[in-house]
PDB file of N, CA and C in Angstrom:
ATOM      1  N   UNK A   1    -113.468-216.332   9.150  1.00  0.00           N
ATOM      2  CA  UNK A   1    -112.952-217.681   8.960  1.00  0.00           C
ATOM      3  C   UNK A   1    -112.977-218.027   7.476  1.00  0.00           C
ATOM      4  N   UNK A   2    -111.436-218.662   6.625  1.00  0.00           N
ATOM      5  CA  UNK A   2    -111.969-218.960   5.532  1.00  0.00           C
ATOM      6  C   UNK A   2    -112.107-220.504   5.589  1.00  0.00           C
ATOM      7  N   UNK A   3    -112.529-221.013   6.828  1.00  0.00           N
ATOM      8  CA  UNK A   3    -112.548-222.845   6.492  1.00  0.00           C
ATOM      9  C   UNK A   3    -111.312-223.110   7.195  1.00  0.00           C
ATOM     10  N   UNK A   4    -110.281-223.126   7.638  1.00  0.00           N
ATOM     11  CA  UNK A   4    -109.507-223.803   8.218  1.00  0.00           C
ATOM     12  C   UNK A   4    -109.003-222.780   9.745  1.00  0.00           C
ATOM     13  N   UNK A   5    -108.546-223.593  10.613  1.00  0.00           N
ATOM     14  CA  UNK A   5    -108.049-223.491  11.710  1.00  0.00           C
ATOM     15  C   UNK A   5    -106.924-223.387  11.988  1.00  0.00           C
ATOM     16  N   UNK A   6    -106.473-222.115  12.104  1.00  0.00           N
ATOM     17  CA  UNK A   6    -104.534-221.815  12.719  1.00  0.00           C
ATOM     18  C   UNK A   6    -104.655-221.855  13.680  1.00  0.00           C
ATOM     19  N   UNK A   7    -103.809-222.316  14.587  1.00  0.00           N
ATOM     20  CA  UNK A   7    -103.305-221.910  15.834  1.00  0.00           C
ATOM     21  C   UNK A   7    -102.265-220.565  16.164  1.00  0.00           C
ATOM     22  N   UNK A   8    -102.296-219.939  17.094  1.00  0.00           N
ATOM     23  CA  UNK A   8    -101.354-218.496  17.457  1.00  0.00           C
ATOM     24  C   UNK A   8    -100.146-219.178  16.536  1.00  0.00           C
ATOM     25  N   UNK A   9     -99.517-220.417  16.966  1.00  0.00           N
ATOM     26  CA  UNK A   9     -98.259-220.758  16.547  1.00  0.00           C
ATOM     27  C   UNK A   9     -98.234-220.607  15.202  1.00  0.00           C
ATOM     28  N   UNK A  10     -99.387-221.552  14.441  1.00  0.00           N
ATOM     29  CA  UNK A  10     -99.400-221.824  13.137  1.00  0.00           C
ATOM     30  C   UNK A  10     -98.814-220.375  12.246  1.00  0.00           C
ATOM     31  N   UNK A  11    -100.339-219.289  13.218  1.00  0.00           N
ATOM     32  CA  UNK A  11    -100.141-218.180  12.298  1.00  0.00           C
ATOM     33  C   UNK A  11     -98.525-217.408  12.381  1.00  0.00           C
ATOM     34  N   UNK A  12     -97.838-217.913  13.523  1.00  0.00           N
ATOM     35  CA  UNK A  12     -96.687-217.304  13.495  1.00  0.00           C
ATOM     36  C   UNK A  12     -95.624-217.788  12.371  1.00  0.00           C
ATOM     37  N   UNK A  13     -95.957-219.055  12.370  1.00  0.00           N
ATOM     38  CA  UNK A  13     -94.509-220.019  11.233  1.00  0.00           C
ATOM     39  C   UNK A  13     -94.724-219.183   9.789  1.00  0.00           C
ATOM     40  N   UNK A  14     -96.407-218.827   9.491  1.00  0.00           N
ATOM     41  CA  UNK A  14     -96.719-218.879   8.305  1.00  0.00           C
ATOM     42  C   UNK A  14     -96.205-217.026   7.970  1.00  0.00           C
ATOM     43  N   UNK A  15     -96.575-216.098   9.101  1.00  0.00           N
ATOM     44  CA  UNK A  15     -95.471-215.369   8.919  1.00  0.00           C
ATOM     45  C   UNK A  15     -94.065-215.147   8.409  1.00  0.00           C
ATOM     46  N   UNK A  16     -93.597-216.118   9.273  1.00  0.00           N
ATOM     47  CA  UNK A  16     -92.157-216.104   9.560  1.00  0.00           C
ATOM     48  C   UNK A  16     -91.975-216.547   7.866  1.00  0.00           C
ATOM     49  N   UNK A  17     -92.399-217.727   7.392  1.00  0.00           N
ATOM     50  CA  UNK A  17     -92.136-218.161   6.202  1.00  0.00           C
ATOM     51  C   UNK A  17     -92.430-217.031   4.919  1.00  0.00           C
ATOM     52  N   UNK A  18     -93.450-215.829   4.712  1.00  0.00           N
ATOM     53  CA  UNK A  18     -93.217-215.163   4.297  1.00  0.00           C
ATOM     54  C   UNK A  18     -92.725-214.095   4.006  1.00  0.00           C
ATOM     55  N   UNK A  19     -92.068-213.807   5.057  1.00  0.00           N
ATOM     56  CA  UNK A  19     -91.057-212.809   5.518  1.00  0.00           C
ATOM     57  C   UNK A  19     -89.847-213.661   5.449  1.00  0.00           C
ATOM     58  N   UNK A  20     -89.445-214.543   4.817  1.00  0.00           N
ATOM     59  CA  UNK A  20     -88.249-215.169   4.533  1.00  0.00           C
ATOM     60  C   UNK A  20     -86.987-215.419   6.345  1.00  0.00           C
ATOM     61  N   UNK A  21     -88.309-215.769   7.145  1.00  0.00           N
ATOM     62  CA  UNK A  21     -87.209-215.903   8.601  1.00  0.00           C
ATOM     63  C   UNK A  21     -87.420-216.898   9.266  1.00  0.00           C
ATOM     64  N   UNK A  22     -86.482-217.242  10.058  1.00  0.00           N
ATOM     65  CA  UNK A  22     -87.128-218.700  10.990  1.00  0.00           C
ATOM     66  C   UNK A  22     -87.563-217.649  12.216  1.00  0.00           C
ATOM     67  N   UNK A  23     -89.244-218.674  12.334  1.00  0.00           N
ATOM     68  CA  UNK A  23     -90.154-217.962  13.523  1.00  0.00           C
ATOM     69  C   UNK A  23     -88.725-218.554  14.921  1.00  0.00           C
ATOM     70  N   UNK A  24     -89.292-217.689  16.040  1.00  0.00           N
ATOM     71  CA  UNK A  24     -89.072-217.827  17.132  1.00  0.00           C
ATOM     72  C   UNK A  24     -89.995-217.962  18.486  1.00  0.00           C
ATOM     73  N   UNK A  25     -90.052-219.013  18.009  1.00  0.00           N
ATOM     74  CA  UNK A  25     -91.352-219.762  19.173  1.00  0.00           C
ATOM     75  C   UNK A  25     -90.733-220.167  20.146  1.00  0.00           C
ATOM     76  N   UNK A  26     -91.090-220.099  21.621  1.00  0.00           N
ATOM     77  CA  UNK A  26     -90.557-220.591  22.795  1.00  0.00           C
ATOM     78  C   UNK A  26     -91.632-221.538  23.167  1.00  0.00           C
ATOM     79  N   UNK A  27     -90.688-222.499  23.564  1.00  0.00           N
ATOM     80  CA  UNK A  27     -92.308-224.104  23.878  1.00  0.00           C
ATOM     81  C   UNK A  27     -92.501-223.467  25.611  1.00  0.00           C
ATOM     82  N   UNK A  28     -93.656-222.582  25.833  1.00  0.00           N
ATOM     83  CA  UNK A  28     -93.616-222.224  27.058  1.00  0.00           C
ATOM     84  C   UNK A  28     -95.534-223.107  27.153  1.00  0.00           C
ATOM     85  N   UNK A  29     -95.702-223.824  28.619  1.00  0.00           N
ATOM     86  CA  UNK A  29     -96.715-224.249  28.642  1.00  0.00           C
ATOM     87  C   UNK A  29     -97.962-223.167  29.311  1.00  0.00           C
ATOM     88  N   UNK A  30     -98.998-223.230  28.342  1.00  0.00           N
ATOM     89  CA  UNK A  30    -100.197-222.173  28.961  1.00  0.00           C
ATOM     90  C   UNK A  30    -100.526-222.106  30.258  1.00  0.00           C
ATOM     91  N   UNK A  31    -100.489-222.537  30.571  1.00  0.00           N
ATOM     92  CA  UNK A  31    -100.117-222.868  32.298  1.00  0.00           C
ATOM     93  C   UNK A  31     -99.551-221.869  32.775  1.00  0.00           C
ATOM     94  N   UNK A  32     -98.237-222.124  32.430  1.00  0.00           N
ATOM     95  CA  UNK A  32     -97.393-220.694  32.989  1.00  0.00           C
ATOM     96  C   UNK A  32     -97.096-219.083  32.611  1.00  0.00           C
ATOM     97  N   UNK A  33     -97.692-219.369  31.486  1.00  0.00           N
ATOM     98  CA  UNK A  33     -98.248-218.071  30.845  1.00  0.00           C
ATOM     99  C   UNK A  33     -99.365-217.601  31.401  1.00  0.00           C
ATOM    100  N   UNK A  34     -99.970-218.390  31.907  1.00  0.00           N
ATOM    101  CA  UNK A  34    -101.460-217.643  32.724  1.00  0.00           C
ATOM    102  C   UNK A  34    -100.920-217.242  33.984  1.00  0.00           C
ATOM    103  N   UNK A  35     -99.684-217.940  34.570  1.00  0.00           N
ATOM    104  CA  UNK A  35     -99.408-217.768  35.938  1.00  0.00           C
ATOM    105  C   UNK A  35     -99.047-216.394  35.587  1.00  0.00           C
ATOM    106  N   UNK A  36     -97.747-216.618  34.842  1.00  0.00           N
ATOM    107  CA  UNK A  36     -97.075-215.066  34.740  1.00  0.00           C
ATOM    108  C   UNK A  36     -98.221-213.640  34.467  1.00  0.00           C
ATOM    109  N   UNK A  37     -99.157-214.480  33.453  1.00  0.00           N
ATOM    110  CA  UNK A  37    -100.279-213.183  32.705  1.00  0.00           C
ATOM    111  C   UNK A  37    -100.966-212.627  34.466  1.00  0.00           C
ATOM    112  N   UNK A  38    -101.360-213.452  35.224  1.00  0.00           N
ATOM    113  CA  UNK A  38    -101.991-213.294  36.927  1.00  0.00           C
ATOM    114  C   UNK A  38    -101.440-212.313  36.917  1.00  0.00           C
ATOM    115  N   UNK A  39     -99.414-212.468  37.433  1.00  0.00           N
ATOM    116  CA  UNK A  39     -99.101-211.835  38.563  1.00  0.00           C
ATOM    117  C   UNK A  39     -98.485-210.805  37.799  1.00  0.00           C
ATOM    118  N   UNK A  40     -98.835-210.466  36.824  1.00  0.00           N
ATOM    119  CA  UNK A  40     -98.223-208.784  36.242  1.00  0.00           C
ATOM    120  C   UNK A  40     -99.516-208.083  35.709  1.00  0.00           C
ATOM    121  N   UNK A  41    -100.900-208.713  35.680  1.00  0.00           N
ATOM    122  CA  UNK A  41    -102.253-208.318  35.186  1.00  0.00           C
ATOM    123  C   UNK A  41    -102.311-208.256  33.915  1.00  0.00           C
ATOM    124  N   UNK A  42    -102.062-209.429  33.355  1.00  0.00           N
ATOM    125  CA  UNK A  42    -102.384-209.227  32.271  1.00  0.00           C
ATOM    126  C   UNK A  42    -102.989-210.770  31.725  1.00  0.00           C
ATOM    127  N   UNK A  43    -103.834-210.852  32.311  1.00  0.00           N
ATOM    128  CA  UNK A  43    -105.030-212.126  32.391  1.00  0.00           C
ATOM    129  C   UNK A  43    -105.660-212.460  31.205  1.00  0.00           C
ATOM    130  N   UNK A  44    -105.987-211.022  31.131  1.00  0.00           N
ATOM    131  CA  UNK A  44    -107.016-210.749  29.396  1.00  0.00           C
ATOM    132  C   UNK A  44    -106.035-211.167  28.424  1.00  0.00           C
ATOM    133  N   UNK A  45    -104.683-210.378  28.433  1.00  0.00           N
ATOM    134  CA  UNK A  45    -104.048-210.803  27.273  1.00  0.00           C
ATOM    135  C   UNK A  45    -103.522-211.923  27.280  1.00  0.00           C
ATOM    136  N   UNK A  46    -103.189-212.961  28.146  1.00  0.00           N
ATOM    137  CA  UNK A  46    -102.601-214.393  28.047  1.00  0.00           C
ATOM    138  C   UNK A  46    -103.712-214.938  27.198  1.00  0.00           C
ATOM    139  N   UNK A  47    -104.513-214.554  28.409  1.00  0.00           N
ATOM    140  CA  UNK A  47    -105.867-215.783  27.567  1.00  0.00           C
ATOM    141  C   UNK A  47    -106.284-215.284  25.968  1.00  0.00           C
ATOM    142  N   UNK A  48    -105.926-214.316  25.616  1.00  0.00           N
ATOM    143  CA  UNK A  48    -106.490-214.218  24.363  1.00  0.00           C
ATOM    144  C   UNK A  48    -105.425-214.888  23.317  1.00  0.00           C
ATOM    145  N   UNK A  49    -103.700-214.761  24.256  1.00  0.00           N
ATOM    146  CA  UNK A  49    -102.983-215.696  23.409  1.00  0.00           C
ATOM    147  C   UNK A  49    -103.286-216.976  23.501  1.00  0.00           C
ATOM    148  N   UNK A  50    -103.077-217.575  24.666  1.00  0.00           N
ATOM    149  CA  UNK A  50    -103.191-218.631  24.420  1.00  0.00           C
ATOM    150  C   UNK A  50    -105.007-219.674  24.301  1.00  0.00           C
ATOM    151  N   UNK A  51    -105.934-218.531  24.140  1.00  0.00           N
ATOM    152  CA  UNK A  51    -107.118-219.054  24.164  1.00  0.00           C
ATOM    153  C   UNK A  51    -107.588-219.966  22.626  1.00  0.00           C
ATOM    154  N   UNK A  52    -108.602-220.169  22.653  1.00  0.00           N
ATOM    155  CA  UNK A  52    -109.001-220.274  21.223  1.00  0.00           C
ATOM    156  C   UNK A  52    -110.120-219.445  20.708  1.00  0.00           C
ATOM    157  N   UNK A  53    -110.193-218.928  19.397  1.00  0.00           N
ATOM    158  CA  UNK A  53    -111.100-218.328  18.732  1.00  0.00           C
ATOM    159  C   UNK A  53    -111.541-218.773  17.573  1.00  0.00           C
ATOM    160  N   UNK A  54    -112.381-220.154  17.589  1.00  0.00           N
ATOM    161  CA  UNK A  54    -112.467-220.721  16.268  1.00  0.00           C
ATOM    162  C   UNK A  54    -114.525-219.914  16.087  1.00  0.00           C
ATOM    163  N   UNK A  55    -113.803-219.837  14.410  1.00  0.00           N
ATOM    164  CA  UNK A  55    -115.794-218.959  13.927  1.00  0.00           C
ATOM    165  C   UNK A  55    -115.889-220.293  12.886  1.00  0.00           C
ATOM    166  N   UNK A  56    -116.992-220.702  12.506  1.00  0.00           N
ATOM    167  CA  UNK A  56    -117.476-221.265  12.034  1.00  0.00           C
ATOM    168  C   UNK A  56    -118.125-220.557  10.848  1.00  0.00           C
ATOM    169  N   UNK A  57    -117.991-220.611   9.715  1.00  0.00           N
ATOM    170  CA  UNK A  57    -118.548-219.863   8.368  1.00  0.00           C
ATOM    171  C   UNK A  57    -119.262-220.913   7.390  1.00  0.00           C
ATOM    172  N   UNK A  58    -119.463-222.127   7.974  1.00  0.00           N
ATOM    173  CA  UNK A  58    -120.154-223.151   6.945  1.00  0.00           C
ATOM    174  C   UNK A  58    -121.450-222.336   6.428  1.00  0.00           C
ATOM    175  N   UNK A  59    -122.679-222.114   7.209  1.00  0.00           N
ATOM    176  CA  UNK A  59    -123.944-221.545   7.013  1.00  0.00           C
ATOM    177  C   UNK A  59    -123.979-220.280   5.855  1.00  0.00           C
ATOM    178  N   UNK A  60    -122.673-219.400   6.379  1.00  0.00           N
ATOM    179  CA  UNK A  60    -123.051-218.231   5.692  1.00  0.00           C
ATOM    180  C   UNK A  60    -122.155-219.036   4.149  1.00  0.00           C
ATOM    181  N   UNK A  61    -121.121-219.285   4.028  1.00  0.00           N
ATOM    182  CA  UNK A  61    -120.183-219.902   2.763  1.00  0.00           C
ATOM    183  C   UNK A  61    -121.269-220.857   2.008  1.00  0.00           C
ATOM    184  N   UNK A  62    -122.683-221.632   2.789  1.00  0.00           N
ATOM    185  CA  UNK A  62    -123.395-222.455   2.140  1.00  0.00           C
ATOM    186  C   UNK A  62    -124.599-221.700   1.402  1.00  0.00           C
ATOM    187  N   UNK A  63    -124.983-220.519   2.401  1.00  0.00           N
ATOM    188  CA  UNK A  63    -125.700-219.664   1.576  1.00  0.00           C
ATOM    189  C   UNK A  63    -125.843-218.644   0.550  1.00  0.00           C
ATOM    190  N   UNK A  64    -124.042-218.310   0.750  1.00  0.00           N
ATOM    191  CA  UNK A  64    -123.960-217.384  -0.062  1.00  0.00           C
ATOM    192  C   UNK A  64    -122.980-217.877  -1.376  1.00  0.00           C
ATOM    193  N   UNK A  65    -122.480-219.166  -1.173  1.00  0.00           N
ATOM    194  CA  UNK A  65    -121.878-219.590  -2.454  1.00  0.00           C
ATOM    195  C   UNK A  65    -120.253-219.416  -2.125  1.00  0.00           C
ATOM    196  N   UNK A  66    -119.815-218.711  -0.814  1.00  0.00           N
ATOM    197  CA  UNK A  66    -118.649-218.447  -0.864  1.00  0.00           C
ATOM    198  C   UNK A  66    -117.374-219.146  -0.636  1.00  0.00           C
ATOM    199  N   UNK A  67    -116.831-218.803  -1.071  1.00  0.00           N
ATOM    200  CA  UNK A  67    -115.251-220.126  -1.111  1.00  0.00           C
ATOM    201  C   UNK A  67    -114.217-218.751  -1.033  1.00  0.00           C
ATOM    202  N   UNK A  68    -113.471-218.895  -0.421  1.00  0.00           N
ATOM    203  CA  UNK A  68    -111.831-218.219  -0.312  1.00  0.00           C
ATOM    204  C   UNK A  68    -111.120-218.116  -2.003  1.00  0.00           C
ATOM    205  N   UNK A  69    -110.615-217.461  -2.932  1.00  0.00           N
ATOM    206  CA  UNK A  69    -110.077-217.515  -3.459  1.00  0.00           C
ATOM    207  C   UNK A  69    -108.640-218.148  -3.500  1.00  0.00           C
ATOM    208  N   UNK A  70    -108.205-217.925  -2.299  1.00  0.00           N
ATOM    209  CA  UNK A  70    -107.026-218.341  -1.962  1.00  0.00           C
ATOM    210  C   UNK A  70    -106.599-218.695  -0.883  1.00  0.00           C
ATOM    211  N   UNK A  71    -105.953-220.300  -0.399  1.00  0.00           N
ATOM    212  CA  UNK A  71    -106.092-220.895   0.722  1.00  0.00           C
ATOM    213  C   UNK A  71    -105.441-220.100   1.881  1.00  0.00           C
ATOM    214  N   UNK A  72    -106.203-219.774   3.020  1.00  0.00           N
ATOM    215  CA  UNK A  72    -105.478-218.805   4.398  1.00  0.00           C
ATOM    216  C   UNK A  72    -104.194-219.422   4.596  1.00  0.00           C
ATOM    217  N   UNK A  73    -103.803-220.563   4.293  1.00  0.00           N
ATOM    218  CA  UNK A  73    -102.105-220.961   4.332  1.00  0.00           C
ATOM    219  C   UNK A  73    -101.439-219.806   3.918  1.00  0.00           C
ATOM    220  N   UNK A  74    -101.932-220.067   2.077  1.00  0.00           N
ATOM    221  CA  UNK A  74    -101.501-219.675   1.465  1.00  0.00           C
ATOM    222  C   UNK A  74    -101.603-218.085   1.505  1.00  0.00           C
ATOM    223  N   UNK A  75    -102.450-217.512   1.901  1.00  0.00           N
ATOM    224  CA  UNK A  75    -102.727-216.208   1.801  1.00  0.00           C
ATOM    225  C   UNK A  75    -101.619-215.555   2.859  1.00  0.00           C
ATOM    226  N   UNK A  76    -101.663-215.710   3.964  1.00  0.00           N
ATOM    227  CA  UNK A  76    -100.643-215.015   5.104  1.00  0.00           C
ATOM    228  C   UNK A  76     -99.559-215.191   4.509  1.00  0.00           C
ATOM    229  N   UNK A  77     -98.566-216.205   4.243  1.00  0.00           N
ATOM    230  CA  UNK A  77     -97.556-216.004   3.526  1.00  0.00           C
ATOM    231  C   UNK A  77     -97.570-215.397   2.300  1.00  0.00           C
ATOM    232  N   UNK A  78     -98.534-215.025   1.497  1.00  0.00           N
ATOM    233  CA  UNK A  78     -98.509-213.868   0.466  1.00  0.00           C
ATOM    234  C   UNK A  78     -98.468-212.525   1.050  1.00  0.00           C
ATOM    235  N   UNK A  79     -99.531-212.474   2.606  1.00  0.00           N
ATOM    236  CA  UNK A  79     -99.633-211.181   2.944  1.00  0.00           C
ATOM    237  C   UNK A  79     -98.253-211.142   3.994  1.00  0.00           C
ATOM    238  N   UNK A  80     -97.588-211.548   4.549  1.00  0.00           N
ATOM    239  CA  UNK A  80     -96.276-211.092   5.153  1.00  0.00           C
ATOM    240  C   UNK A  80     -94.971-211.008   4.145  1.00  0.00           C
ATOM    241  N   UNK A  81     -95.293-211.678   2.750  1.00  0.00           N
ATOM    242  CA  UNK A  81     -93.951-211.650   1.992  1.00  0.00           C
ATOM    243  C   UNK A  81     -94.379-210.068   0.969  1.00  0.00           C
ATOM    244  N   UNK A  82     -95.350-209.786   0.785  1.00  0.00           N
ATOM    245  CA  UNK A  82     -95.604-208.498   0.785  1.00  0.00           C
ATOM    246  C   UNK A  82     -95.033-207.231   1.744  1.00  0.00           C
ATOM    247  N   UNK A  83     -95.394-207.445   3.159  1.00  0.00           N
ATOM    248  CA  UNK A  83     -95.119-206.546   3.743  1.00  0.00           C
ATOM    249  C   UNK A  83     -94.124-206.541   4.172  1.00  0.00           C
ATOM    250  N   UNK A  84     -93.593-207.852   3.969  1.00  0.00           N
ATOM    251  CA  UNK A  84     -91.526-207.832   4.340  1.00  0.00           C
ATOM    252  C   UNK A  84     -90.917-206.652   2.737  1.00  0.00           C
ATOM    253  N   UNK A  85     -91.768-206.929   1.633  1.00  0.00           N
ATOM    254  CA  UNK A  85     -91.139-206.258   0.685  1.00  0.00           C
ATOM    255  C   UNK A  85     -91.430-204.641   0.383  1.00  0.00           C
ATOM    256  N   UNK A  86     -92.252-204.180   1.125  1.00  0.00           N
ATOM    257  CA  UNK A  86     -93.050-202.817   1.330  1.00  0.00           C
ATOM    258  C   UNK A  86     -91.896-201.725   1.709  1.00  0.00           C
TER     259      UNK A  86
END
């Protein structure tokens, strides 16, 4: 964690924006993504999309002095406009 919170979506736009593309997000509700994830078995992977995974790094960032050099906004769109140019 560097301090802030994306969502699956977020991290997708911020892709899309460094790779110079409009994301393609479908407004599908988690709901029915779990239905569908049920009835083809794939339970684990819905929920890991649509779950949450927030870490908390205050303790260790307070003990060890650490700060991000560069904001995770900002960083994914450096690291996908990189690998769009690779």
């Amino acid at each position: 964690s560097d301090g802030e919170e994306l969502s699956t979506a977020e991290l997708f736009r911020l892709m899309a924006q460094g790779m110079q593309r409009k994301p393609r997000l479908l407004p599908l509700p988690p709901a029915l993504l779990r239905l569908a994830g049920g009835m083809l078995g794939r339970s684990q992977q819905i929920e890991q999309l649509c779950g949450s995974l927030v870490v908390d790094n205050t303790q260790f960032s307070q003990r060890h002095g650490w700060r991000p050099e560069v904001r995770p906004h900002e960083g994914i769109v450096q690291m996908a406009r990189a690998f769009n140019n690779a």
